[in-house]
N, C-alpha and C. Protein backbone atom coordinates (compact mmCIF):
# COMPACT_ATOMS: atom_id res chain seq x y z
N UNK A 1 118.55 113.37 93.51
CA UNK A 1 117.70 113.30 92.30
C UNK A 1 116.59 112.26 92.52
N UNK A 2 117.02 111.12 93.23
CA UNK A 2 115.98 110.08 93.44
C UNK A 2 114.94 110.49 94.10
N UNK A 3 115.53 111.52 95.31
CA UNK A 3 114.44 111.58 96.35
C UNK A 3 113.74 112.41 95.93
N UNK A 4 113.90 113.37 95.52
CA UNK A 4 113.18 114.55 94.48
C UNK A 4 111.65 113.98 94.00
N UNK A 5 112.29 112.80 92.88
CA UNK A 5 111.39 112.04 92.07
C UNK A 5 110.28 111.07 92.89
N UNK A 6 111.06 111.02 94.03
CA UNK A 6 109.85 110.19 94.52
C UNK A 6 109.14 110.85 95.53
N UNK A 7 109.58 112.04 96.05
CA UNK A 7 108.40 112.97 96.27
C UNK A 7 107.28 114.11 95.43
N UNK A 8 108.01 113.70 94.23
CA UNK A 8 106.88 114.15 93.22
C UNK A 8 105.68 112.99 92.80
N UNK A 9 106.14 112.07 93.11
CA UNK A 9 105.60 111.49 92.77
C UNK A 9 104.16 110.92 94.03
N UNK A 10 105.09 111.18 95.08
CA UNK A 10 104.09 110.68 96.47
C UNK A 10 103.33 112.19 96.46
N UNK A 11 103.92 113.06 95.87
CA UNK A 11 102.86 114.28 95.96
C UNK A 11 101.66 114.23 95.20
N UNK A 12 101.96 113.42 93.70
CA UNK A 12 100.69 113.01 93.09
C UNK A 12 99.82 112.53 93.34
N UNK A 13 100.25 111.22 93.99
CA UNK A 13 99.43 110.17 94.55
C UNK A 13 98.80 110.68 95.22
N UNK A 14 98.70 111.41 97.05
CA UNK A 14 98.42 112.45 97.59
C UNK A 14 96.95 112.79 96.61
N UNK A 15 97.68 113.90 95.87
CA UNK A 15 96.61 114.60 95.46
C UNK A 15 95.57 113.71 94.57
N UNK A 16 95.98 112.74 93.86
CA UNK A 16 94.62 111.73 93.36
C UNK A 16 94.15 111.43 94.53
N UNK A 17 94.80 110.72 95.44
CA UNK A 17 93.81 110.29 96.95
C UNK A 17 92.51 111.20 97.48
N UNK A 18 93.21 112.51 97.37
CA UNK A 18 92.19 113.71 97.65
C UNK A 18 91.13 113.58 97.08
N UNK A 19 91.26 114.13 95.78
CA UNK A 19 90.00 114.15 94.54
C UNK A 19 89.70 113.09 94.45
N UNK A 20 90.01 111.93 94.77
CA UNK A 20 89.11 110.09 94.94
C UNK A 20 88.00 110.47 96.34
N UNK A 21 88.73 111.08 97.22
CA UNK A 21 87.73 111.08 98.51
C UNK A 21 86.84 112.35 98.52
N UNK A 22 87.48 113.46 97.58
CA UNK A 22 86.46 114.54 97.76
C UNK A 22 85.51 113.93 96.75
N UNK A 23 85.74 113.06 95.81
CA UNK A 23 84.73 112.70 94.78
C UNK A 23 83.67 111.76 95.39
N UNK A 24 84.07 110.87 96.23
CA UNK A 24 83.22 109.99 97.20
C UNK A 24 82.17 110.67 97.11
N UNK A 25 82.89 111.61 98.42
CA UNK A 25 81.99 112.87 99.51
C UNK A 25 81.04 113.22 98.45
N UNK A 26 81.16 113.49 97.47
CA UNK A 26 80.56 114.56 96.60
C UNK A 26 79.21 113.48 96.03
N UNK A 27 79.65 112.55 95.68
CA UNK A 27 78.74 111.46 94.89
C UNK A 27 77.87 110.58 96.01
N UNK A 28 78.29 110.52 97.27
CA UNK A 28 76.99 110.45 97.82
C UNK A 28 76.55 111.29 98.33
N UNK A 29 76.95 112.33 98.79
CA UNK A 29 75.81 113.21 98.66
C UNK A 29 74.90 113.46 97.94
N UNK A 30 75.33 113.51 96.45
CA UNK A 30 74.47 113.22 95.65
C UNK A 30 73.27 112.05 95.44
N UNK A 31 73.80 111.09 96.12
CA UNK A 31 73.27 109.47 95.87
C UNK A 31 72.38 109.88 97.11
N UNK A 32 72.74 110.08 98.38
CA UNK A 32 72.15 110.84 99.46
C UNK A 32 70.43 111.50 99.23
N UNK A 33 70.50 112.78 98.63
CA UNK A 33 69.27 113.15 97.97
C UNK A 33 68.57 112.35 97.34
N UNK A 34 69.26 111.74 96.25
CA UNK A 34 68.42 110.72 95.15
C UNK A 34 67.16 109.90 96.21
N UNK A 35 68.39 109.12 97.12
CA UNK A 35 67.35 107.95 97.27
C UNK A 35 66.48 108.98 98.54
N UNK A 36 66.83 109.67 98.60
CA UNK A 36 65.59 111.03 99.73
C UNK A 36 64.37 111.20 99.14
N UNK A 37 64.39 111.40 97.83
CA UNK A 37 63.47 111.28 96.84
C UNK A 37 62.54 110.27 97.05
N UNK A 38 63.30 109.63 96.39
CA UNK A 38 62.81 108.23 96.22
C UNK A 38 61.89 107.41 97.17
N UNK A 39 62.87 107.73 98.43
CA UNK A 39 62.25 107.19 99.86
C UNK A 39 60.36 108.36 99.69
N UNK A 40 60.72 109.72 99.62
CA UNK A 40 59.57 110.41 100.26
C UNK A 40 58.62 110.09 98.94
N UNK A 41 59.54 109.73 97.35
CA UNK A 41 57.93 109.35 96.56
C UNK A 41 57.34 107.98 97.05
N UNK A 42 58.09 106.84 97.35
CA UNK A 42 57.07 105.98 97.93
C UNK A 42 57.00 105.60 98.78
N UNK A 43 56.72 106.75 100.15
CA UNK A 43 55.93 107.21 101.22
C UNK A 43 55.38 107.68 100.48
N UNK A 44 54.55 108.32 99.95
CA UNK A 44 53.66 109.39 99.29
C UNK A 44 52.65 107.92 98.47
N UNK A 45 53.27 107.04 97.75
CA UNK A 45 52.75 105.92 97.37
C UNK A 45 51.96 105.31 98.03
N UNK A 46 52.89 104.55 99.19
CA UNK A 46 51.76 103.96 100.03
C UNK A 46 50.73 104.19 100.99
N UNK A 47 50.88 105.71 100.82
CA UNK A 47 49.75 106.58 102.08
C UNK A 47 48.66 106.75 100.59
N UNK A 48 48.69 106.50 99.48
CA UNK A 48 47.58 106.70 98.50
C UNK A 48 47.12 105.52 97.94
């Protein structure tokens, strides 16, 4: 019964770990583009 419980439980953990690192991945990528932007509007700035 114990061990049961504590592999349900390490199975949770597990899966938050996942969705913490696929959320990373996901948010800089996002952050990734942003400052891509950002970078090519001011290049575009200082060439004007």
């Amino acid at each position: 019964m114990k061990r049961a419980g504590y592999s349900l439980f390490s199975g949770k953990v597990l899966f938050f770990t996942v969705k913490t690192v696929k959320n990373k991945i996901f948010n800089k990528k996002i952050l990734d583009k942003k400052s891509e932007k950002v970078y090519h509007f001011s290049k575009q700035k200082e060439i004007y």
